[in-house]
PDB file of N, CA and C in Angstrom:
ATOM      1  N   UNK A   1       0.816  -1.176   0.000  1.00  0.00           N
ATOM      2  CA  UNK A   1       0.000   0.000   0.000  1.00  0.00           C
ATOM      3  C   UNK A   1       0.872   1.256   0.000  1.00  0.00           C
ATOM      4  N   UNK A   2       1.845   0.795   1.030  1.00  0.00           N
ATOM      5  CA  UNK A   2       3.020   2.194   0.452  1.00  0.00           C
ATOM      6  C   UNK A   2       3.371   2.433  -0.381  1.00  0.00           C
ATOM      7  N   UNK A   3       3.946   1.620  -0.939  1.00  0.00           N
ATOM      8  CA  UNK A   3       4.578   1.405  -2.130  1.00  0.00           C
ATOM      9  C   UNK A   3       3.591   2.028  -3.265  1.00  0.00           C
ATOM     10  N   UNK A   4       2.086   1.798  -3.565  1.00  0.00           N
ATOM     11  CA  UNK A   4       1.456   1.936  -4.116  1.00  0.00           C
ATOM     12  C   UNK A   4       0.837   3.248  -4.231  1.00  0.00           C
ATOM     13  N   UNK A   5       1.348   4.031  -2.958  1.00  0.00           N
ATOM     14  CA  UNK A   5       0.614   5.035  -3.042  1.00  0.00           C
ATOM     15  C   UNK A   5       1.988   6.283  -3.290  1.00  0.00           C
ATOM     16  N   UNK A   6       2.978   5.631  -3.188  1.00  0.00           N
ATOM     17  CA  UNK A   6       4.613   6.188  -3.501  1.00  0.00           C
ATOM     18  C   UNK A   6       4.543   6.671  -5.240  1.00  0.00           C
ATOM     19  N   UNK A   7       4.438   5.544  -5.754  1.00  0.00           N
ATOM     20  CA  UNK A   7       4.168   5.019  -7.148  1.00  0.00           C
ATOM     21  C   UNK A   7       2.933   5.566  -7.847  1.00  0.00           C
ATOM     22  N   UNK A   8       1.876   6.537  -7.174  1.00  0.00           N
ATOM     23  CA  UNK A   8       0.800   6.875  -7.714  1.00  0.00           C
ATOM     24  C   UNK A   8       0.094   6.110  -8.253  1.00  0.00           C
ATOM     25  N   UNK A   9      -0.038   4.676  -8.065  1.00  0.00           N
ATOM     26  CA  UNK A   9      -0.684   3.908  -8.799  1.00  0.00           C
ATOM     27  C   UNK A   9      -1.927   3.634  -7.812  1.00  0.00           C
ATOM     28  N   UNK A  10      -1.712   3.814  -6.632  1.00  0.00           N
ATOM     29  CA  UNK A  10      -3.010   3.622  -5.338  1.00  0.00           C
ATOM     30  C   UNK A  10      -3.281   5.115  -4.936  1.00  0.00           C
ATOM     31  N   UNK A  11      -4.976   4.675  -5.858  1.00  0.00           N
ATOM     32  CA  UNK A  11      -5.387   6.091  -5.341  1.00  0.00           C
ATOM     33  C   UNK A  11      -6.732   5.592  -4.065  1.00  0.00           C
ATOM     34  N   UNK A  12      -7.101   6.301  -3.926  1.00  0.00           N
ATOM     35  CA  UNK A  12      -8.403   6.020  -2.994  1.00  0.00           C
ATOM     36  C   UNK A  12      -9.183   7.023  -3.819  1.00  0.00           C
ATOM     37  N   UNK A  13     -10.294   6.362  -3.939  1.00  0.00           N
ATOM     38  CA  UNK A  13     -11.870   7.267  -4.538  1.00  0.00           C
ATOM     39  C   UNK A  13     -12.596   7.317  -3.418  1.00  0.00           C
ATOM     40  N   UNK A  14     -13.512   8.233  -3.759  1.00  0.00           N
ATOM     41  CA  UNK A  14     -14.249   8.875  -3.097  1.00  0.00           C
ATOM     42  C   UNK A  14     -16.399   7.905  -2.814  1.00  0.00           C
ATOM     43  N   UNK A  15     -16.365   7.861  -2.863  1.00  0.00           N
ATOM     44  CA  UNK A  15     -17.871   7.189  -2.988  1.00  0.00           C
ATOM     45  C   UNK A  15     -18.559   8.005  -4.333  1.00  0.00           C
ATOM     46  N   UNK A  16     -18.838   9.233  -4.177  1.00  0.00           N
ATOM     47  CA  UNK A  16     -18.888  10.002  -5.064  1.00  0.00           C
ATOM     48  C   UNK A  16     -18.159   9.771  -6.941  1.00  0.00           C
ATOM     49  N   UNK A  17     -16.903   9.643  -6.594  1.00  0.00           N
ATOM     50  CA  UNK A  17     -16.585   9.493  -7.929  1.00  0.00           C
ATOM     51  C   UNK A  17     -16.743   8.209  -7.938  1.00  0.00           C
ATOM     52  N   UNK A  18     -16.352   7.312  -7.487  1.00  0.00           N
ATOM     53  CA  UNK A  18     -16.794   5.841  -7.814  1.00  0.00           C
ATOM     54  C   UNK A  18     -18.270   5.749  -8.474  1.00  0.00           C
ATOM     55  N   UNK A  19     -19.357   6.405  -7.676  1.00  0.00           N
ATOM     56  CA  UNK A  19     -20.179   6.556  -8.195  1.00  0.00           C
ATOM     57  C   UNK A  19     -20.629   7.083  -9.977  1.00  0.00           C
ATOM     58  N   UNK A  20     -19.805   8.343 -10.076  1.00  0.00           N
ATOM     59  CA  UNK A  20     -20.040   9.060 -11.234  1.00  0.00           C
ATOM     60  C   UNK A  20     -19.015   7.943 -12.157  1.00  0.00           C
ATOM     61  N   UNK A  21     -17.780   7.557 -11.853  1.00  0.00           N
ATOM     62  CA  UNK A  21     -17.597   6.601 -12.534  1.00  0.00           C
ATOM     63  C   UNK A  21     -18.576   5.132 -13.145  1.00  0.00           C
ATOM     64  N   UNK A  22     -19.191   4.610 -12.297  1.00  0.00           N
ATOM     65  CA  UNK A  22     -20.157   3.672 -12.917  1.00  0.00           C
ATOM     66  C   UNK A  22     -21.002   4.315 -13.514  1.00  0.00           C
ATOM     67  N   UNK A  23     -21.545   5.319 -13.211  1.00  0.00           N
ATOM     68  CA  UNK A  23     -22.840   6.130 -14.060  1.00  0.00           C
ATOM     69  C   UNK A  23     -21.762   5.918 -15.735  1.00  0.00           C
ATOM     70  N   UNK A  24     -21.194   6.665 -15.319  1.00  0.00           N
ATOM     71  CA  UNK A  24     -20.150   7.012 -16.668  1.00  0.00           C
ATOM     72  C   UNK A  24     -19.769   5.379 -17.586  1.00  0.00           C
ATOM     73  N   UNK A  25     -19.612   4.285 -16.964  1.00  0.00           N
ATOM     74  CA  UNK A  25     -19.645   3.151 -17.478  1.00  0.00           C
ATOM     75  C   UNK A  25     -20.819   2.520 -17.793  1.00  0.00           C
ATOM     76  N   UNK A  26     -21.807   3.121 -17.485  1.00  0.00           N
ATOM     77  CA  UNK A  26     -23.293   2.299 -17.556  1.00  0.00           C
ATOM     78  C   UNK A  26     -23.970   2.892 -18.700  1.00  0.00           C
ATOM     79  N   UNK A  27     -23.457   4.388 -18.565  1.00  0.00           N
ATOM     80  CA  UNK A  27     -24.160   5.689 -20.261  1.00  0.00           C
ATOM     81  C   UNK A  27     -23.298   4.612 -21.412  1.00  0.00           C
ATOM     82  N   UNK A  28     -21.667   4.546 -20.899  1.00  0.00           N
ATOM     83  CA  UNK A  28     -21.610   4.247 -21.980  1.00  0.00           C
ATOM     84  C   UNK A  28     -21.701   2.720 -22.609  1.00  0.00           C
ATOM     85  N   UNK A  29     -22.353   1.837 -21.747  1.00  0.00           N
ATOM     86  CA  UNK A  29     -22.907   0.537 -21.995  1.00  0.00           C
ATOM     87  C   UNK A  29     -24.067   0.483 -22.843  1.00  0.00           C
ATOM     88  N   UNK A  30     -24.661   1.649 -21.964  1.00  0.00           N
ATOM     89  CA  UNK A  30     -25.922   1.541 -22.519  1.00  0.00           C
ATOM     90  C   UNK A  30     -26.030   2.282 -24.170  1.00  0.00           C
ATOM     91  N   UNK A  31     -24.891   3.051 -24.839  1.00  0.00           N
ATOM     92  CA  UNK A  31     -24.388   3.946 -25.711  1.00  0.00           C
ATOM     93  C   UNK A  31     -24.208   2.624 -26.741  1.00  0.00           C
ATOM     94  N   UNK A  32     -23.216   1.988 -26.430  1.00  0.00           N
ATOM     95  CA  UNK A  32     -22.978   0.760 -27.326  1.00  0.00           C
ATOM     96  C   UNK A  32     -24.063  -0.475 -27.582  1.00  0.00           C
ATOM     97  N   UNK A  33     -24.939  -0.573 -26.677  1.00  0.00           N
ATOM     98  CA  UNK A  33     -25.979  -1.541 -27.290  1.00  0.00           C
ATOM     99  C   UNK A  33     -27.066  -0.761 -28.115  1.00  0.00           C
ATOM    100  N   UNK A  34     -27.551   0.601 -27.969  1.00  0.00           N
ATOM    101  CA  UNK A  34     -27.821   1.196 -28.954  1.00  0.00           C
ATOM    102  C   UNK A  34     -27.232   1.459 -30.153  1.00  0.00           C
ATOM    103  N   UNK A  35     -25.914   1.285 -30.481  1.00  0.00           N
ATOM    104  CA  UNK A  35     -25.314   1.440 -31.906  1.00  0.00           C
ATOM    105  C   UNK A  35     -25.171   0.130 -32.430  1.00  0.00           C
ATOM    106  N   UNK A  36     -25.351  -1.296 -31.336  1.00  0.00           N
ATOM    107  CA  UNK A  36     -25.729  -2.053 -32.183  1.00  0.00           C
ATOM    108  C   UNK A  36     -26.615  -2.680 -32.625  1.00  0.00           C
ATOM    109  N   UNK A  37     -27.816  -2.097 -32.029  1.00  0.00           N
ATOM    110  CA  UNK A  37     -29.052  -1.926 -32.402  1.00  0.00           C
ATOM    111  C   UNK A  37     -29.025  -1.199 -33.669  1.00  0.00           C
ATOM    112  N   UNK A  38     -28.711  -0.692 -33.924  1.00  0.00           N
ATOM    113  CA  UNK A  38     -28.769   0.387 -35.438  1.00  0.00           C
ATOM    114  C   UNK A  38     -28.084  -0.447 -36.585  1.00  0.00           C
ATOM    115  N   UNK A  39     -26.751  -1.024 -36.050  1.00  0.00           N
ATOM    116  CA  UNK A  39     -26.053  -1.511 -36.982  1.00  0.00           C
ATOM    117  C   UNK A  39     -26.602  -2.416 -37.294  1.00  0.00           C
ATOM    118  N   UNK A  40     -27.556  -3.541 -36.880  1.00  0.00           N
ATOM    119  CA  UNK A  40     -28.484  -4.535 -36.781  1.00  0.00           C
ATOM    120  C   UNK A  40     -29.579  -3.975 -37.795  1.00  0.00           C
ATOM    121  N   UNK A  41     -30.572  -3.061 -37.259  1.00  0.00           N
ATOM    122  CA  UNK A  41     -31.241  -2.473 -38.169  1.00  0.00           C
ATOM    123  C   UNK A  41     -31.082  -1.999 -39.667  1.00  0.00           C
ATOM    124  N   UNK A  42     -29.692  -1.662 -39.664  1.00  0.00           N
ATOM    125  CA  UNK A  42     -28.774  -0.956 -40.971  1.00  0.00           C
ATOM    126  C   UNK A  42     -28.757  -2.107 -41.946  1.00  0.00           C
ATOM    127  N   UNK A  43     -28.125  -3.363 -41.382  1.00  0.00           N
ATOM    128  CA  UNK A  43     -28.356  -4.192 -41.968  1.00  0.00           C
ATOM    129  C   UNK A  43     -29.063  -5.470 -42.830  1.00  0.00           C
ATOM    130  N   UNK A  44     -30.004  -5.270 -42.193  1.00  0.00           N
ATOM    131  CA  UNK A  44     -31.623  -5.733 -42.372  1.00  0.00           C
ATOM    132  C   UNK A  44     -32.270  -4.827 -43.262  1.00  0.00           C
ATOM    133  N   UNK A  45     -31.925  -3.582 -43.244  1.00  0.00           N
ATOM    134  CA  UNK A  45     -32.430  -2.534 -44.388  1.00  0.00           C
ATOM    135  C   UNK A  45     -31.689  -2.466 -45.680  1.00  0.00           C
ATOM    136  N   UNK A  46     -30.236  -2.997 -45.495  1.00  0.00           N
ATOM    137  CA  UNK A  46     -29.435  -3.012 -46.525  1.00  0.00           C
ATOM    138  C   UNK A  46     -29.747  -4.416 -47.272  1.00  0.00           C
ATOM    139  N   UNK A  47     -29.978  -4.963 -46.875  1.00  0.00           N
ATOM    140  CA  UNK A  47     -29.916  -6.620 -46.972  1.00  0.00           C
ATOM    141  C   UNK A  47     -31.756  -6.342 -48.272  1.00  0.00           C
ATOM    142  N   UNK A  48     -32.742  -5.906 -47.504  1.00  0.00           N
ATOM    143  CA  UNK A  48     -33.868  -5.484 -47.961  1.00  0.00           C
ATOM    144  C   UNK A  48     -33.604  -4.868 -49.420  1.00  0.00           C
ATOM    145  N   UNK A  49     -32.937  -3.667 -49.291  1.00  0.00           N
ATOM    146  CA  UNK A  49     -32.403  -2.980 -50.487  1.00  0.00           C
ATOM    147  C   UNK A  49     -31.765  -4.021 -51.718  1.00  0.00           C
ATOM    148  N   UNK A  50     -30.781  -4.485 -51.096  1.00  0.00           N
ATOM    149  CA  UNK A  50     -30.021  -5.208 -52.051  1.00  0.00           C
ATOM    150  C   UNK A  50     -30.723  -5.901 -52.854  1.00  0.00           C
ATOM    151  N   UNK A  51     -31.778  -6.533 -52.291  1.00  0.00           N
ATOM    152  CA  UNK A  51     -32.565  -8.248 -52.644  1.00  0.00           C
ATOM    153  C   UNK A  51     -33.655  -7.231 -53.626  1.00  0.00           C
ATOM    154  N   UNK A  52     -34.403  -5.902 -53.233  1.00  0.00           N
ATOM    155  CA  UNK A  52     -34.708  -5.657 -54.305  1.00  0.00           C
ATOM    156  C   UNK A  52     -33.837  -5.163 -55.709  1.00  0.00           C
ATOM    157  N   UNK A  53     -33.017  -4.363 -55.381  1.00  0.00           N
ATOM    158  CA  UNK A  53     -31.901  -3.935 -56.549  1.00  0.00           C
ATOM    159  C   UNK A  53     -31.380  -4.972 -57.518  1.00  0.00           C
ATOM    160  N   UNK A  54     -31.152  -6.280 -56.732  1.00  0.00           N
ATOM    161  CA  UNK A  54     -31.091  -7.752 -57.591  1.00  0.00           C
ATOM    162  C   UNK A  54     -32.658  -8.270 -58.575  1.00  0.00           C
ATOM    163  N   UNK A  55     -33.615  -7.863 -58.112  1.00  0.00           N
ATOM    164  CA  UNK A  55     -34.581  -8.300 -58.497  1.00  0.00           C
ATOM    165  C   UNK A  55     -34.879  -7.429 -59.516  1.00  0.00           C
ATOM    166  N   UNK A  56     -34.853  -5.965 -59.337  1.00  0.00           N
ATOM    167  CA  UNK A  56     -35.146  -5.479 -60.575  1.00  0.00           C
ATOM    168  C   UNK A  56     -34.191  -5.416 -61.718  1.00  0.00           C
ATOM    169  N   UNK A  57     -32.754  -5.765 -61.501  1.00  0.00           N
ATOM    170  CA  UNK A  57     -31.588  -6.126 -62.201  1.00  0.00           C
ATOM    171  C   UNK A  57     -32.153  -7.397 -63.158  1.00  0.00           C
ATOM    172  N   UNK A  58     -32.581  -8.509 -62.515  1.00  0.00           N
ATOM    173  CA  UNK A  58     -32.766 -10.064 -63.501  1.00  0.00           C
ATOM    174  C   UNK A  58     -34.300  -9.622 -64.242  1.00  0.00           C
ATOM    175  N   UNK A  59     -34.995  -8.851 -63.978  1.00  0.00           N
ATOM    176  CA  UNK A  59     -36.124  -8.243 -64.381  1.00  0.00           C
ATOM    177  C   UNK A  59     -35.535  -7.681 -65.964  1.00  0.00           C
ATOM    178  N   UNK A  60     -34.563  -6.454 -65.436  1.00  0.00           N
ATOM    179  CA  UNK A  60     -33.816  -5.873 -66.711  1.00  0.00           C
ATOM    180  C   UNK A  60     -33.542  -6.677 -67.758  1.00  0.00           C
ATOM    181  N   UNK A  61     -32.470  -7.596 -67.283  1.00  0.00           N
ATOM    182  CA  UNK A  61     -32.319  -8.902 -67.395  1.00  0.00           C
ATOM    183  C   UNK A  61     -33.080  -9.510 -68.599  1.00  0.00           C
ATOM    184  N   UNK A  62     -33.976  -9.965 -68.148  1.00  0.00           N
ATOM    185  CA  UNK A  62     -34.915 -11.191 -68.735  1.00  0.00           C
ATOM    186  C   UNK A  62     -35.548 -10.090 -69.783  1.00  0.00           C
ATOM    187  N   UNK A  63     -35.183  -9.128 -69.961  1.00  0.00           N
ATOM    188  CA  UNK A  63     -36.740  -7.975 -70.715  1.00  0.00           C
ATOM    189  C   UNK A  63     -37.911  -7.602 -70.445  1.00  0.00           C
ATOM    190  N   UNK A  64     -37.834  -7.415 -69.235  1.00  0.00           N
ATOM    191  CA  UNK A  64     -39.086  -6.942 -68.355  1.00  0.00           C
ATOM    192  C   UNK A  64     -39.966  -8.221 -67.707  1.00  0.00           C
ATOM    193  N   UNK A  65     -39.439  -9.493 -67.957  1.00  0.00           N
ATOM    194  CA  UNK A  65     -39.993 -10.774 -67.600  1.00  0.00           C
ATOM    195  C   UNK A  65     -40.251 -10.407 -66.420  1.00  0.00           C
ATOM    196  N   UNK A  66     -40.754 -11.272 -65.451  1.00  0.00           N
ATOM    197  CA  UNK A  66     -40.602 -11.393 -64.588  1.00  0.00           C
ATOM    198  C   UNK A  66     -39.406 -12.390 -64.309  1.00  0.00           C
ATOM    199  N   UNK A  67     -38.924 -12.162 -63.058  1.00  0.00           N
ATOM    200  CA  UNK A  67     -37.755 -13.481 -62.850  1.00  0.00           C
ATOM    201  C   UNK A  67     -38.090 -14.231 -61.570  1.00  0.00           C
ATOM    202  N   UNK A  68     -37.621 -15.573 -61.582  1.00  0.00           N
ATOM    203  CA  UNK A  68     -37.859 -16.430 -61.006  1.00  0.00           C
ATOM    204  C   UNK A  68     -37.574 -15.609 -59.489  1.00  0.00           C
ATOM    205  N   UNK A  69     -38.881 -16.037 -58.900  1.00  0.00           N
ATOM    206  CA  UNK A  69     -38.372 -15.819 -56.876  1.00  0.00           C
ATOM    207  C   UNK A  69     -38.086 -16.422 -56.558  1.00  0.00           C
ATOM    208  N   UNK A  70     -36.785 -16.142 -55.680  1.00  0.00           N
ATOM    209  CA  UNK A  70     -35.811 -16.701 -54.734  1.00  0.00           C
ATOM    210  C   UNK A  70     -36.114 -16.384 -53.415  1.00  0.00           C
ATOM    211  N   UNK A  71     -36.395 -17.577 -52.575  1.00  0.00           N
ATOM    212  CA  UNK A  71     -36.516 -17.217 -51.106  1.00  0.00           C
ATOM    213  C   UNK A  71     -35.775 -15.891 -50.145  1.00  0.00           C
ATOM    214  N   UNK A  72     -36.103 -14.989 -49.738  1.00  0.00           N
ATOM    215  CA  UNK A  72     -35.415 -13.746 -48.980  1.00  0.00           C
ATOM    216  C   UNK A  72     -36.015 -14.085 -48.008  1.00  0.00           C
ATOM    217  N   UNK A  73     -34.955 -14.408 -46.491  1.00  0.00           N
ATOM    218  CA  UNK A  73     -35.066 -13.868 -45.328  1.00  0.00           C
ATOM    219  C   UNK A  73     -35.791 -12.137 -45.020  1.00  0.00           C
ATOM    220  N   UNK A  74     -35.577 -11.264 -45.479  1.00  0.00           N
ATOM    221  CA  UNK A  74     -36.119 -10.090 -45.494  1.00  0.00           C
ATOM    222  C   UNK A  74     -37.576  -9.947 -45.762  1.00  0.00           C
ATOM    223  N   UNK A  75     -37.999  -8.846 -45.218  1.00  0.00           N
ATOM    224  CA  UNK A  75     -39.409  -8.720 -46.114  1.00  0.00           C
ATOM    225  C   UNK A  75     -39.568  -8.171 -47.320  1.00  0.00           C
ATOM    226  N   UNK A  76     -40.674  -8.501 -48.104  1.00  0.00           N
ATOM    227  CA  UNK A  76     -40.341  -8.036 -49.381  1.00  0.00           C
ATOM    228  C   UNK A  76     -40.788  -6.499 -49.777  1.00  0.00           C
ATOM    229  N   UNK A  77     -40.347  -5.797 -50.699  1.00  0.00           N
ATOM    230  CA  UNK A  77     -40.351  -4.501 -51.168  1.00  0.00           C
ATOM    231  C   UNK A  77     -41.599  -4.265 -51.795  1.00  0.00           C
ATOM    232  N   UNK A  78     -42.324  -3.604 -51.257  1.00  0.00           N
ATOM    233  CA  UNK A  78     -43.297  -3.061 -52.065  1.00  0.00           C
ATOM    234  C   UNK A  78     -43.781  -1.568 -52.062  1.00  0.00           C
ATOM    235  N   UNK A  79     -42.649  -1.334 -52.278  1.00  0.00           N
ATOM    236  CA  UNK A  79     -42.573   0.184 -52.871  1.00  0.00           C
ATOM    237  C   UNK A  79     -43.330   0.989 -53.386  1.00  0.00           C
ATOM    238  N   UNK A  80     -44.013   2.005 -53.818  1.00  0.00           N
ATOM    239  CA  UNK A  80     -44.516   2.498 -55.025  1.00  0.00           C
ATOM    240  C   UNK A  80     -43.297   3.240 -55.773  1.00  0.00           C
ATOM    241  N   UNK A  81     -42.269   3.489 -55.658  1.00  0.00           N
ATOM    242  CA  UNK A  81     -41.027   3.483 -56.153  1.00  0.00           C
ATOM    243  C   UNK A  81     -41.038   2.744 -57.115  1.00  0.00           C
ATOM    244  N   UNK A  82     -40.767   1.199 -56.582  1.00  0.00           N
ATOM    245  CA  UNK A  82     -40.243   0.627 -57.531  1.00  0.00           C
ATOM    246  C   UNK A  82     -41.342  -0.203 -58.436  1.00  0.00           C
ATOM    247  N   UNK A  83     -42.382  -0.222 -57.691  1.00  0.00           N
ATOM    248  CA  UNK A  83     -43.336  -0.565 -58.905  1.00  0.00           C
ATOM    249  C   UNK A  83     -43.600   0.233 -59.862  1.00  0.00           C
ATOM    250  N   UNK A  84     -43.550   1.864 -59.797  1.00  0.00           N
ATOM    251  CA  UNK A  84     -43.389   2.760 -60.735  1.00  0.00           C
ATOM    252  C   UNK A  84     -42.201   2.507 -61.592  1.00  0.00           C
ATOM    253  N   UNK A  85     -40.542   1.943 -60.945  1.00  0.00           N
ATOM    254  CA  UNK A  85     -39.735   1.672 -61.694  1.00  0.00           C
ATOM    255  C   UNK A  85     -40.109   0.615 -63.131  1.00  0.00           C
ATOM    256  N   UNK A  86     -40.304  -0.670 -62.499  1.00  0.00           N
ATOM    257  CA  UNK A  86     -41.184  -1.797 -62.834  1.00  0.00           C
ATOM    258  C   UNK A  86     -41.871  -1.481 -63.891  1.00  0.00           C
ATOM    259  N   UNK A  87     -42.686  -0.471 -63.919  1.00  0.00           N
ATOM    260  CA  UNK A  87     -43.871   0.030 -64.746  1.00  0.00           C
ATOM    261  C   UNK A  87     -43.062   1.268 -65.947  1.00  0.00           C
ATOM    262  N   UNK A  88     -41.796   1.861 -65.836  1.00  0.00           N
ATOM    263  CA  UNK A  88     -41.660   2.447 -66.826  1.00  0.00           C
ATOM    264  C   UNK A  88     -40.416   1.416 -67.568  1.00  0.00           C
ATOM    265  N   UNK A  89     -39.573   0.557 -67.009  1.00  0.00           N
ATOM    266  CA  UNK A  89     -39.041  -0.718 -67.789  1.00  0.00           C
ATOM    267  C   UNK A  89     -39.812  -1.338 -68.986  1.00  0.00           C
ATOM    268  N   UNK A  90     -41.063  -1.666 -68.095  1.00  0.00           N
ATOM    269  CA  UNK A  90     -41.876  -2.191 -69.272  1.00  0.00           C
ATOM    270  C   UNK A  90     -42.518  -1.584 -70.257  1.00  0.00           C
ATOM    271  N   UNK A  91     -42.766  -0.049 -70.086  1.00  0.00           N
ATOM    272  CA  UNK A  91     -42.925   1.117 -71.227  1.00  0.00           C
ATOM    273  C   UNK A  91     -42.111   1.133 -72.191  1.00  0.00           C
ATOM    274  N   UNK A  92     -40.515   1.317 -71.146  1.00  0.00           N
ATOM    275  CA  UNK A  92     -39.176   1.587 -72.284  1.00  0.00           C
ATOM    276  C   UNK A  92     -39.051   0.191 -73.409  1.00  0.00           C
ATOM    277  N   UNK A  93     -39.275  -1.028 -73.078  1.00  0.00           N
ATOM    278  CA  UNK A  93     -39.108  -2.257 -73.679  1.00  0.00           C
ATOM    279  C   UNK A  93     -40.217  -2.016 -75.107  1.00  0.00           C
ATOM    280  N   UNK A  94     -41.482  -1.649 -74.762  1.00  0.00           N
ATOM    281  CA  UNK A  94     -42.212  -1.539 -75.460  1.00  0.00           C
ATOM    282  C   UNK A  94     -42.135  -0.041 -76.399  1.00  0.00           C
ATOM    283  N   UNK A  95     -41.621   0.728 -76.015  1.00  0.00           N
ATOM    284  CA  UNK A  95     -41.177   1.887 -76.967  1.00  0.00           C
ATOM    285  C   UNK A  95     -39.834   1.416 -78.141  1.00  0.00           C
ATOM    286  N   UNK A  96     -38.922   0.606 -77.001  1.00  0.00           N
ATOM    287  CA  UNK A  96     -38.216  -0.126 -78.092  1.00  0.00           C
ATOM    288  C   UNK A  96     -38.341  -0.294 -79.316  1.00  0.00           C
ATOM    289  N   UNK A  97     -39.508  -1.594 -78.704  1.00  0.00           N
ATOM    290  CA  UNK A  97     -40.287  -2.464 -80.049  1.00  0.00           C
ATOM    291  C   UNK A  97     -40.522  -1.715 -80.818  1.00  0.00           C
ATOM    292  N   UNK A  98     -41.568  -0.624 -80.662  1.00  0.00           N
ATOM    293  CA  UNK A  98     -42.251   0.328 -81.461  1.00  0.00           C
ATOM    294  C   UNK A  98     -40.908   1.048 -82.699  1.00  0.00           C
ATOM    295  N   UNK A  99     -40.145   1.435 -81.617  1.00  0.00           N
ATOM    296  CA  UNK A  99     -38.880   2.296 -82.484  1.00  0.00           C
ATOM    297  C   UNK A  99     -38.378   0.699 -84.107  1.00  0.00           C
ATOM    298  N   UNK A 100     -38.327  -0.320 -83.018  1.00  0.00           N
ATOM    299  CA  UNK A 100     -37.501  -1.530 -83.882  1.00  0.00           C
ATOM    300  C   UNK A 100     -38.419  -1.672 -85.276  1.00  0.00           C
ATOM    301  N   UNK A 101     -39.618  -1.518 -85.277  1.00  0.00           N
ATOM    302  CA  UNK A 101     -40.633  -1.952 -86.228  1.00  0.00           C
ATOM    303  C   UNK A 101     -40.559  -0.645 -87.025  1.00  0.00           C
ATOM    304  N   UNK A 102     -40.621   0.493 -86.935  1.00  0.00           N
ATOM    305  CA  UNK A 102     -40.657   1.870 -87.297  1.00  0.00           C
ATOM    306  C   UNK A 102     -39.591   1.671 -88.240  1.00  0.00           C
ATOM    307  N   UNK A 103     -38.248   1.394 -87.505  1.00  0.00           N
ATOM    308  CA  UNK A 103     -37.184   1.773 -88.266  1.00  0.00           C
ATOM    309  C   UNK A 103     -36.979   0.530 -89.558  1.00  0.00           C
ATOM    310  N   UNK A 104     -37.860  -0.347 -89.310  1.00  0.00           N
ATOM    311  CA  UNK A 104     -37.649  -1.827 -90.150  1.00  0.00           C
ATOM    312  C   UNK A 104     -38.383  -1.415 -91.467  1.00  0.00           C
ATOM    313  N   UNK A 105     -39.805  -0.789 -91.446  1.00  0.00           N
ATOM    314  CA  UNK A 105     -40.682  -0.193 -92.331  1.00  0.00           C
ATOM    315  C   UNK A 105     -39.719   0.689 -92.957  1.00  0.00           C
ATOM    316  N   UNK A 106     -39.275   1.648 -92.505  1.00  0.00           N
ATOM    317  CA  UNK A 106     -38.636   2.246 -92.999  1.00  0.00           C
ATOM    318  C   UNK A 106     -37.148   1.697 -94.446  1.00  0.00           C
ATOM    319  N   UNK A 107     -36.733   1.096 -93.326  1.00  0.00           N
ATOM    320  CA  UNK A 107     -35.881   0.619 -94.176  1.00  0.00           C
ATOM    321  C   UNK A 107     -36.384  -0.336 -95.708  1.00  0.00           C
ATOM    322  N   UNK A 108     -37.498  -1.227 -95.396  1.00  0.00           N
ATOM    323  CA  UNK A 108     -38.026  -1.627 -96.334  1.00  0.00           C
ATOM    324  C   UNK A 108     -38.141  -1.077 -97.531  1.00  0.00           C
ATOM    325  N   UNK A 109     -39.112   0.365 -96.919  1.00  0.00           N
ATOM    326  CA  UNK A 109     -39.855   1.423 -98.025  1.00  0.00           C
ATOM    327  C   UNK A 109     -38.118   1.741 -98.946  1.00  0.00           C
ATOM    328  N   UNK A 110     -37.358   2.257 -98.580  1.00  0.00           N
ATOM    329  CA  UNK A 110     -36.182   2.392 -99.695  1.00  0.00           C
ATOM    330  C   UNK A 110     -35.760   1.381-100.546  1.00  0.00           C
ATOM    331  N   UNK A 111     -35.574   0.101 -99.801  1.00  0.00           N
ATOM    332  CA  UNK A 111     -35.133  -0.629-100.546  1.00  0.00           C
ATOM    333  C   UNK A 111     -36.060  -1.663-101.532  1.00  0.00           C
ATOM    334  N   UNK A 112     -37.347  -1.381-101.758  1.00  0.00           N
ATOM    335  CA  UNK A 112     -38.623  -1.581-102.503  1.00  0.00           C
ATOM    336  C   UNK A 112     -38.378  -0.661-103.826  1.00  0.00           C
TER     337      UNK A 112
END
């Protein structure tokens, strides 16, 4: 204890700070299970995101098909986002066509 208190390494606290010390260890306990609560959440939302971003990708994909469902842990997306996305894919596919046939007539008519 001499030695220890020679050495500054033995201090004596107070009740008081001992106290504000655990407060101070308990904020910040309680600080870290809230951020991994979030990071938990973050991920489950990312995970959500992804599985739709893949889905409307094999959608692209296929030519506005639909594509085969694959089981997701997550819940599924039902956006009005992306069903609006969904819904102008299958416009653009079909304006395509329209352009592909246009320009085919066309080409015909000259070479007639």
């Amino acid at each position: 204890m001499i030695e220890g208190d020679e050495s500054g390494l033995w201090k004596w606290i107070s009740g008081a700070e001992l106290g504000a010390m655990k407060r101070k260890v308990q904020q910040t306990a309680d600080e870290l299970r809230t951020a991994q609560e979030e990071i938990k959440r973050l991920k489950e939302e990312l995970e959500t995101k992804t599985a739709a971003i893949t889905e409307m990708s094999l959608r692209s994909k296929n030519g506005g098909r639909q594509a085969p469902q694959s089981p997701r842990p997550s819940a599924p997306v039902s956006s009005p986002h992306i069903e609006r996305i969904n819904q102008l894919e299958l416009e653009l596919i079909d304006e395509r066509k329209k352009n592909l046939h246009v320009k085919g007539t066309a080409l015909d008519a000259r070479n007639s």
